[in-house]
C-alpha atoms as a PDB file:
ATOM      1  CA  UNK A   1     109.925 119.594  87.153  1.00  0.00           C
ATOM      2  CA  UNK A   2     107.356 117.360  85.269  1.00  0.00           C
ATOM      3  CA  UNK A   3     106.518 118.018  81.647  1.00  0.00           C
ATOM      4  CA  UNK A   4     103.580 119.649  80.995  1.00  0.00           C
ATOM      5  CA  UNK A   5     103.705 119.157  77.268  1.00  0.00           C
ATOM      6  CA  UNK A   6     100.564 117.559  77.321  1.00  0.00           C
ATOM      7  CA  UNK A   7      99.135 118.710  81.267  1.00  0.00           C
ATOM      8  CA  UNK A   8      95.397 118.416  81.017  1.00  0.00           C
ATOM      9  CA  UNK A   9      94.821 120.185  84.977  1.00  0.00           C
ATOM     10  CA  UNK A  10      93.730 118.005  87.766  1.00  0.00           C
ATOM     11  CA  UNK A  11      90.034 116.619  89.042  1.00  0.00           C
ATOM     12  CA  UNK A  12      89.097 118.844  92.127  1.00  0.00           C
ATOM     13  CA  UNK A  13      89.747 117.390  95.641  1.00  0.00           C
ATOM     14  CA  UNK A  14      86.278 115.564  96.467  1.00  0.00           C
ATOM     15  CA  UNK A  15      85.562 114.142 100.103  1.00  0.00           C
ATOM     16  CA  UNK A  16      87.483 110.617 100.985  1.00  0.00           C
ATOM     17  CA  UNK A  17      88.489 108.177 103.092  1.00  0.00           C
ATOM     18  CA  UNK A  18      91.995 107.615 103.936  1.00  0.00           C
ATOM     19  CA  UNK A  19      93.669 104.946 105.868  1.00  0.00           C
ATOM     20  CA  UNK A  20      96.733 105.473 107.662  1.00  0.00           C
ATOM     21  CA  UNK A  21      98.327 103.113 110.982  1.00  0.00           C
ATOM     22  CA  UNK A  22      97.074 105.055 113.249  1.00  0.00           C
ATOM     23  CA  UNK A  23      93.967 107.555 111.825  1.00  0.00           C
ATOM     24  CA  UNK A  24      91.550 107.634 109.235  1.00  0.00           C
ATOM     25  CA  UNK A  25      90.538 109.960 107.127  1.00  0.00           C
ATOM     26  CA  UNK A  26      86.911 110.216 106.435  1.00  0.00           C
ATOM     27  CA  UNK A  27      84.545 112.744 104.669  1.00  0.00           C
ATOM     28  CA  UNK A  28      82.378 115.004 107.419  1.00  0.00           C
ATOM     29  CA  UNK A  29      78.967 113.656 108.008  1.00  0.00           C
ATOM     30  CA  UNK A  30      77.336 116.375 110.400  1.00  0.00           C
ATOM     31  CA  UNK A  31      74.534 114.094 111.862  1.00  0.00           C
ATOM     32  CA  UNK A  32      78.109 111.641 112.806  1.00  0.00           C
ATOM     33  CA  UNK A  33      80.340 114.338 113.614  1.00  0.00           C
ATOM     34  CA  UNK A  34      79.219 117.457 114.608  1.00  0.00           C
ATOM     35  CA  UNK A  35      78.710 116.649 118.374  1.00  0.00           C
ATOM     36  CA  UNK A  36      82.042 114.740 118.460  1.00  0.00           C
ATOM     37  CA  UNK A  37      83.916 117.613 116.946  1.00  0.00           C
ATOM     38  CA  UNK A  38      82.373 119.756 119.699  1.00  0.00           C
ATOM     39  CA  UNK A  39      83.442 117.622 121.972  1.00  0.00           C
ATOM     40  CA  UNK A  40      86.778 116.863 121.200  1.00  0.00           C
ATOM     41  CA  UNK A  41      87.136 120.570 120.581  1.00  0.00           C
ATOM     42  CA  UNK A  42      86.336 120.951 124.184  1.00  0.00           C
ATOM     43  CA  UNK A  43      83.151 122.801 123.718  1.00  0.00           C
ATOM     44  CA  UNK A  44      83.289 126.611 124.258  1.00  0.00           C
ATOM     45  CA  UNK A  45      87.273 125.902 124.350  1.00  0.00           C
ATOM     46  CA  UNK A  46      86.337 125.725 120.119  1.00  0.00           C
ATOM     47  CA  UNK A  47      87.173 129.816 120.697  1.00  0.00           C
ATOM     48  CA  UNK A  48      90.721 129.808 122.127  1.00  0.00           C
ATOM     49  CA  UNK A  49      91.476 126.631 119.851  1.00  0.00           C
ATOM     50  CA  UNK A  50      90.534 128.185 116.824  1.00  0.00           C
ATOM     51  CA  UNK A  51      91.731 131.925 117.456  1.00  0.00           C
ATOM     52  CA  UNK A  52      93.607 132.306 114.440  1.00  0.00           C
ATOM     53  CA  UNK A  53      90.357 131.391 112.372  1.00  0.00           C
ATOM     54  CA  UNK A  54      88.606 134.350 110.831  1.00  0.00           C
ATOM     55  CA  UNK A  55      85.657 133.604 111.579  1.00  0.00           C
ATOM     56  CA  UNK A  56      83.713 135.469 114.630  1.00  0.00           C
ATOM     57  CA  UNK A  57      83.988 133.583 118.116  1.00  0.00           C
ATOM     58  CA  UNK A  58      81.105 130.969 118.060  1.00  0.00           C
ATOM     59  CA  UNK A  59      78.266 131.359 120.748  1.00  0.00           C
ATOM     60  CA  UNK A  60      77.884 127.210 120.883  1.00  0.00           C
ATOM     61  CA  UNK A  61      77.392 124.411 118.943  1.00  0.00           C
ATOM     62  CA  UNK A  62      75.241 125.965 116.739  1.00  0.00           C
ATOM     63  CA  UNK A  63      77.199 128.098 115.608  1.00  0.00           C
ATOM     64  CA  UNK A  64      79.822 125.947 114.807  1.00  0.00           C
ATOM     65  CA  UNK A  65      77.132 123.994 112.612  1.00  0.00           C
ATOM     66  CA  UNK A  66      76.432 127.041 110.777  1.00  0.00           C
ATOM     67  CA  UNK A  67      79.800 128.022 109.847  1.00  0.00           C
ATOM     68  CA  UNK A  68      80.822 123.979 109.193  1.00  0.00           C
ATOM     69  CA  UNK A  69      77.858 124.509 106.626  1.00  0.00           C
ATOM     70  CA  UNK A  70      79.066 127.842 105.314  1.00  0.00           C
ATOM     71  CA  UNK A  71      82.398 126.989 104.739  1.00  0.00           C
ATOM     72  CA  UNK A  72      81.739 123.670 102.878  1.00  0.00           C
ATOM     73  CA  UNK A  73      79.449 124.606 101.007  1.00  0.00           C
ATOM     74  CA  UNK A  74      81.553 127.634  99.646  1.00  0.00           C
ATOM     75  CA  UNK A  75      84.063 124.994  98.175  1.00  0.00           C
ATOM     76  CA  UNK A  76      85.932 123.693 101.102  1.00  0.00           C
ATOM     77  CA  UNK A  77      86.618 119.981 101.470  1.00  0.00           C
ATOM     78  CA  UNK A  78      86.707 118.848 105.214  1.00  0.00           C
ATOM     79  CA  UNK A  79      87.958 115.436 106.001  1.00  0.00           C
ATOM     80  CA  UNK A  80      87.668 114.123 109.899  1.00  0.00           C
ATOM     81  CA  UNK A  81      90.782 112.264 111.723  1.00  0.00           C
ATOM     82  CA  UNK A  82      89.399 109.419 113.468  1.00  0.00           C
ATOM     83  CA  UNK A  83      91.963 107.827 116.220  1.00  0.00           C
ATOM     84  CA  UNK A  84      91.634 104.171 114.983  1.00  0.00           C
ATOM     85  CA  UNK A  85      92.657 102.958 118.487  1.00  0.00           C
ATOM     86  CA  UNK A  86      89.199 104.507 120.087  1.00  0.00           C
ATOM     87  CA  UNK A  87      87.345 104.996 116.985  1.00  0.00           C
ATOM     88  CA  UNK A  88      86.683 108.661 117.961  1.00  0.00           C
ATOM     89  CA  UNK A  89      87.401 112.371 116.075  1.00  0.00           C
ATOM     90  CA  UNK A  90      89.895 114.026 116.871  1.00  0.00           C
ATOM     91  CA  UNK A  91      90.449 116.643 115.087  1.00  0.00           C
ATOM     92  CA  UNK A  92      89.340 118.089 111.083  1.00  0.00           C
ATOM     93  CA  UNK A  93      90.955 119.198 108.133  1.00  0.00           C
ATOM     94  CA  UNK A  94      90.232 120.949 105.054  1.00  0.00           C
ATOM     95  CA  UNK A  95      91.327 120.898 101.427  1.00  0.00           C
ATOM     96  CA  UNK A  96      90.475 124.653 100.305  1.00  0.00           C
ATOM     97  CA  UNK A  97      90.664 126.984  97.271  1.00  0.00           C
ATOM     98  CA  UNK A  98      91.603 124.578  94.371  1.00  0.00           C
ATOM     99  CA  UNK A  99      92.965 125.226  91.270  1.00  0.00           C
ATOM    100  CA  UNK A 100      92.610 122.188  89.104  1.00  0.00           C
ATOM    101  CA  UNK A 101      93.874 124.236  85.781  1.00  0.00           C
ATOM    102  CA  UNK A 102      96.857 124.900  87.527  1.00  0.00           C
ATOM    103  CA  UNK A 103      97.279 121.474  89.762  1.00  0.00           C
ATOM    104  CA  UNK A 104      97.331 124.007  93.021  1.00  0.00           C
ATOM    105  CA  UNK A 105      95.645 123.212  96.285  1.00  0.00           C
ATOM    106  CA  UNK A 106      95.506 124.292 100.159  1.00  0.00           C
ATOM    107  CA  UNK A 107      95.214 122.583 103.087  1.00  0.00           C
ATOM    108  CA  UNK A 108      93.866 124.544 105.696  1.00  0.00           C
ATOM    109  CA  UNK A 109      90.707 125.136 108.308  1.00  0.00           C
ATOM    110  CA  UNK A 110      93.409 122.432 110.481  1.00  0.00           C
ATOM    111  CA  UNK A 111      92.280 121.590 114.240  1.00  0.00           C
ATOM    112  CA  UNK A 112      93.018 119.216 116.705  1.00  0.00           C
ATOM    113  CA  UNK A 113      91.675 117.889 119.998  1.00  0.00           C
ATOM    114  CA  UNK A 114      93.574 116.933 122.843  1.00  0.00           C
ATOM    115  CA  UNK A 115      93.906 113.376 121.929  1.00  0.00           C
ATOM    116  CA  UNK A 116      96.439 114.202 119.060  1.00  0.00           C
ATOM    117  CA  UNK A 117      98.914 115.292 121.537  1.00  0.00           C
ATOM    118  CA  UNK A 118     102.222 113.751 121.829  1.00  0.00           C
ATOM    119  CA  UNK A 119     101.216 111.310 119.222  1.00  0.00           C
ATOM    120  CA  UNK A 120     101.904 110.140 115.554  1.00  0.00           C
ATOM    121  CA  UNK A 121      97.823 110.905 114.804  1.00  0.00           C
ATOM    122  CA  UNK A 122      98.552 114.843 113.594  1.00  0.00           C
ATOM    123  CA  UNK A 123     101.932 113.650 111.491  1.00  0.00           C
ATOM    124  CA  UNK A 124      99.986 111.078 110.046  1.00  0.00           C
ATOM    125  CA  UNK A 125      96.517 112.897 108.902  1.00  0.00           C
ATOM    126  CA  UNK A 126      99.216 115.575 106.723  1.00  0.00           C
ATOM    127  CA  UNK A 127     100.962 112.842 105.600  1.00  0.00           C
ATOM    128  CA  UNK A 128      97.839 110.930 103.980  1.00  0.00           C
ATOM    129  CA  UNK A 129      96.112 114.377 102.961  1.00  0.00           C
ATOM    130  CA  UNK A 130      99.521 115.060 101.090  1.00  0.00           C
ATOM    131  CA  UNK A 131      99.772 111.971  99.624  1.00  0.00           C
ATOM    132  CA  UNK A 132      95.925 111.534  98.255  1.00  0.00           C
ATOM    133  CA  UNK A 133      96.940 115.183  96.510  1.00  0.00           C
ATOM    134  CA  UNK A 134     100.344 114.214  94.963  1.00  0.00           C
ATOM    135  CA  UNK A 135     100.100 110.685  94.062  1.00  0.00           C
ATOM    136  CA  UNK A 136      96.475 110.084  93.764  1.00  0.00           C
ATOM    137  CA  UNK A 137      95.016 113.528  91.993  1.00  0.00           C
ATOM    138  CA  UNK A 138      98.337 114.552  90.534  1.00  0.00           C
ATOM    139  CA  UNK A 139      98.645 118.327  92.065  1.00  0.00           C
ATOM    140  CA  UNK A 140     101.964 120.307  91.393  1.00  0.00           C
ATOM    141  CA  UNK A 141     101.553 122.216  94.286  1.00  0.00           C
ATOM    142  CA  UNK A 142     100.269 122.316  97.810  1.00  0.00           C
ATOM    143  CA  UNK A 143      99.967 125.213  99.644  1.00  0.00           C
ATOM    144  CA  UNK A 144      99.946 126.219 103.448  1.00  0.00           C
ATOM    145  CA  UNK A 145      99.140 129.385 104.943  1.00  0.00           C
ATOM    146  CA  UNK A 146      98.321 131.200 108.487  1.00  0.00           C
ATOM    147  CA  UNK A 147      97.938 134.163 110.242  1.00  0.00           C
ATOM    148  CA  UNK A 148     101.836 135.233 110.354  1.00  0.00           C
ATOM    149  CA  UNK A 149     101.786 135.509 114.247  1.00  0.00           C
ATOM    150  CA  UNK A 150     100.475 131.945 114.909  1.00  0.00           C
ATOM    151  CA  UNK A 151     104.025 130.815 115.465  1.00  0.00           C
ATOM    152  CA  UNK A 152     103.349 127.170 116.383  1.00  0.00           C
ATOM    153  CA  UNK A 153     100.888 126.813 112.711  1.00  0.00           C
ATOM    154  CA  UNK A 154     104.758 128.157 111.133  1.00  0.00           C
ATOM    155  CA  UNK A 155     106.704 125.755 112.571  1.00  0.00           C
ATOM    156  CA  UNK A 156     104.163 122.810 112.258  1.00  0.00           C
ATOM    157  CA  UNK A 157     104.642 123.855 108.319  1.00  0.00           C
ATOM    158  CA  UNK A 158     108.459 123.918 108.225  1.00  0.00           C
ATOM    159  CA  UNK A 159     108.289 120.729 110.101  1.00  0.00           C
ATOM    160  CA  UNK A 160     106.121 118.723 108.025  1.00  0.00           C
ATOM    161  CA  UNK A 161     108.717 120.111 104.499  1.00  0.00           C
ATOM    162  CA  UNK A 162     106.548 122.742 103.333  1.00  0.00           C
ATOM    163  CA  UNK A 163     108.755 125.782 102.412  1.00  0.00           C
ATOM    164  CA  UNK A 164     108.266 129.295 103.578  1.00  0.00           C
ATOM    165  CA  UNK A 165     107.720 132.062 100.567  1.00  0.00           C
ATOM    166  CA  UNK A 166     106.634 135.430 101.987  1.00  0.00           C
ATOM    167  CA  UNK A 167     104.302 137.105 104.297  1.00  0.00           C
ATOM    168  CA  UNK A 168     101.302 138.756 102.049  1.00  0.00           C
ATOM    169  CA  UNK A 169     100.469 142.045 104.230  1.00  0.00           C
ATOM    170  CA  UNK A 170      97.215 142.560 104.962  1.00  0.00           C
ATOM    171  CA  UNK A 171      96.115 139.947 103.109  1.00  0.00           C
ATOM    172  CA  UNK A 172      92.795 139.716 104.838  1.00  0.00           C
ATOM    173  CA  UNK A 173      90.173 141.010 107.888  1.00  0.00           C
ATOM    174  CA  UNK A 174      90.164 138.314 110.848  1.00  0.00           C
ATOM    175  CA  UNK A 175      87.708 139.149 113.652  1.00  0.00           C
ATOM    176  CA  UNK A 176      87.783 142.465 112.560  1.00  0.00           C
ATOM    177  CA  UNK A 177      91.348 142.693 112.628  1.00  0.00           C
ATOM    178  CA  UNK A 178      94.340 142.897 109.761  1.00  0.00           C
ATOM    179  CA  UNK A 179      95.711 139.379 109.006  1.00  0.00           C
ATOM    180  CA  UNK A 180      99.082 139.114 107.628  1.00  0.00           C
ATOM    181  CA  UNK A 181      99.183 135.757 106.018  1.00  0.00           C
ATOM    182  CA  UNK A 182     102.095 133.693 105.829  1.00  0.00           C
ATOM    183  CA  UNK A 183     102.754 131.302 102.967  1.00  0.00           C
ATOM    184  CA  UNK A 184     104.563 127.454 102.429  1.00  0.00           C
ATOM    185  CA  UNK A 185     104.197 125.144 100.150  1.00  0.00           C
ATOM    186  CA  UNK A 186     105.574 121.438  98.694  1.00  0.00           C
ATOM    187  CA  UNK A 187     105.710 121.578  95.021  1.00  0.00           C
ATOM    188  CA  UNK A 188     105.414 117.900  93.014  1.00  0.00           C
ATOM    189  CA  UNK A 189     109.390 117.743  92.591  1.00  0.00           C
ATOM    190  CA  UNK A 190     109.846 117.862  96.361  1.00  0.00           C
ATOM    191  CA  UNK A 191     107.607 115.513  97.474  1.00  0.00           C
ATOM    192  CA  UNK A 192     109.020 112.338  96.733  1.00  0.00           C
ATOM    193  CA  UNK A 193     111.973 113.367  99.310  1.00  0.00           C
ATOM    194  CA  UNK A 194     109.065 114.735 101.678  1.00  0.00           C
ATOM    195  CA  UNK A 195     107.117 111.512 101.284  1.00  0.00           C
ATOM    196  CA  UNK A 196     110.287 109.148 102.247  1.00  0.00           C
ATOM    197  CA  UNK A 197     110.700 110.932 105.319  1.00  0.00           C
ATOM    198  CA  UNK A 198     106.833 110.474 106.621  1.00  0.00           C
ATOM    199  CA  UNK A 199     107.279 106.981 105.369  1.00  0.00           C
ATOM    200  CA  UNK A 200     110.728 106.502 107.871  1.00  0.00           C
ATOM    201  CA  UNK A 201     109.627 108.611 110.355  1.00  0.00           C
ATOM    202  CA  UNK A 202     106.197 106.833 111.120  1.00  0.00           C
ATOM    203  CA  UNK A 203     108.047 103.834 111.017  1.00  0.00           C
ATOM    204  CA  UNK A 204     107.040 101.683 114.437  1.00  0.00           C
ATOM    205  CA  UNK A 205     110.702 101.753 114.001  1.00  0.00           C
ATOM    206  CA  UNK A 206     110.826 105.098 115.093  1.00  0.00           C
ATOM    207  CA  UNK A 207     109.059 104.807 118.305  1.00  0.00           C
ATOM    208  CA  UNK A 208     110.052 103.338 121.584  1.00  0.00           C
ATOM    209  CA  UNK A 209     108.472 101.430 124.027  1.00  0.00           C
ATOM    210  CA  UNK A 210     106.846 105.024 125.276  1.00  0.00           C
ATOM    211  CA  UNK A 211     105.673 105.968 122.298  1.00  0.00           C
ATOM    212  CA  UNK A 212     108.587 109.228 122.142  1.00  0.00           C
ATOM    213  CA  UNK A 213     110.368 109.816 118.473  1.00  0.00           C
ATOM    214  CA  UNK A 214     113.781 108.359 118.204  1.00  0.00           C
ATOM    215  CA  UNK A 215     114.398 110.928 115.108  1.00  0.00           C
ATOM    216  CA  UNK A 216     113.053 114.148 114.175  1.00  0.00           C
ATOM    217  CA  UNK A 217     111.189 114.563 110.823  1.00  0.00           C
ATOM    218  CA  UNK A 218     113.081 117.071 109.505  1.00  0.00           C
ATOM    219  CA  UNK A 219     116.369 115.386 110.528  1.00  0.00           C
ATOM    220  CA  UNK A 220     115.281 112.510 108.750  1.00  0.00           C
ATOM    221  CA  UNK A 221     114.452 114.959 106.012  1.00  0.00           C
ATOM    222  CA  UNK A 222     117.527 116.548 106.170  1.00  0.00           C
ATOM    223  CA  UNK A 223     119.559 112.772 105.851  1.00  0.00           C
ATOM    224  CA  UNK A 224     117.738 111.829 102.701  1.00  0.00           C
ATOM    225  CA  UNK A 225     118.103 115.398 100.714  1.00  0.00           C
ATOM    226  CA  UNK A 226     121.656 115.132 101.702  1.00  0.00           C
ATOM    227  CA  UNK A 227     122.294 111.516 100.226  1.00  0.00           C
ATOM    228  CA  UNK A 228     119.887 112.056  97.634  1.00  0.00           C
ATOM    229  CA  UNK A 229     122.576 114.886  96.441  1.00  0.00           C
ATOM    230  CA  UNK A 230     125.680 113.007  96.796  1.00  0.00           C
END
């Protein structure tokens, strides 16, 4: 744990550009990527994708505008992954609820289109968003959280080294309904173990000649906590 003898809080997350191998990060321009979000959302498939959202089921595009609007302008941070192979969105991201006096953050509001499928792009876009917190505004913690019966958003967290803490019951409404939410997080004296993974497991190293993993992320993980102990 990091002295905090002299902490002085953190500068709020603000929107910027990222650069990764594979995807970039860049801050949401809605006259640039608004209809490619759509798109690559698949349209009216936005409902299904984002089910877990709160928010009510959108009636089309405009009404995704009008919540995109909504939500960032109530605090939330949304950065766009762009596929730097095609150049194209492919899915959004957004840093949410920050505590600067307390060097806490969430990353949240997370969707993808069917190009990050069986590819590096999704790993990648945590891995930078992660980073820009830890290294680059100096957060202590980093916090995850879902609707406790989206199963694959709960894995996706223990995968990517963010530790479960509890279920907070009824911790909100979400299209009317009660929303358990479930809660993860990396704290500052985990990350530099979480960080060496990404770093090995996005490796071109780590790929073969079809593009499939040769090792998991979280048994790379696992490898470096264990020799980091011995």
């Amino acid at each position: 744990m990091r002295d905090l003898t002299d902490w002085k809080g953190c500068p709020p997350p603000a929107p910027v550009v990222l650069e990764g191998r594979y995807v970039r990060l860049e801050p949401y321009d809605r006259a640039k990527h608004l209809q490619p979000l759509w798109d690559t959302f698949g349209g009216m498939q936005i409902n299904p994708l984002l089910r877990y959202f709160a928010q009510a089921d959108f009636t089309g595009i405009e009404g995704f505008d009008a919540w995109s609007e909504a939500v960032i302008k109530s605090g939330w941070v949304r950065e766009v992954i762009v596929d730097k192979a095609s150049g194209k969105p492919v899915g959004m991201a957004h840093y949410m609820r920050p505590d600067p006096a307390n060097g806490v953050v969430e990353i949240g509001g997370i969707a993808h289109g069917g190009g990050m499928s069986r590819s590096p792009l999704s790993t990648e876009a945590q891995y930078l968003l992660a980073k820009h917190v830890f290294e680059d505004l100096g957060y202590r913690r980093y916090e995850w959280k879902c609707h406790n019966g989206n199963e694959p958003s709960k894995r996706t967290a223990a995968r990517l080294g963010f530790s479960f803490e509890g279920v907070f019951r009824q911790h909100m409404l979400s299209k009317g309904e009660n929303r358990d939410t479930a809660w993860f997080s990396i704290i500052d004296g985990e990350w530099p173990i979480v960080a060496k993974a990404f770093d090995a497991w996005l490796s071109p190293d780590n790929f073969d000649a079809d593009g499939q993993q040769k090792r998991k992320l979280e048994d790379i993980r696992a490898e470096i906590t264990k020799a980091d102990a011995t």
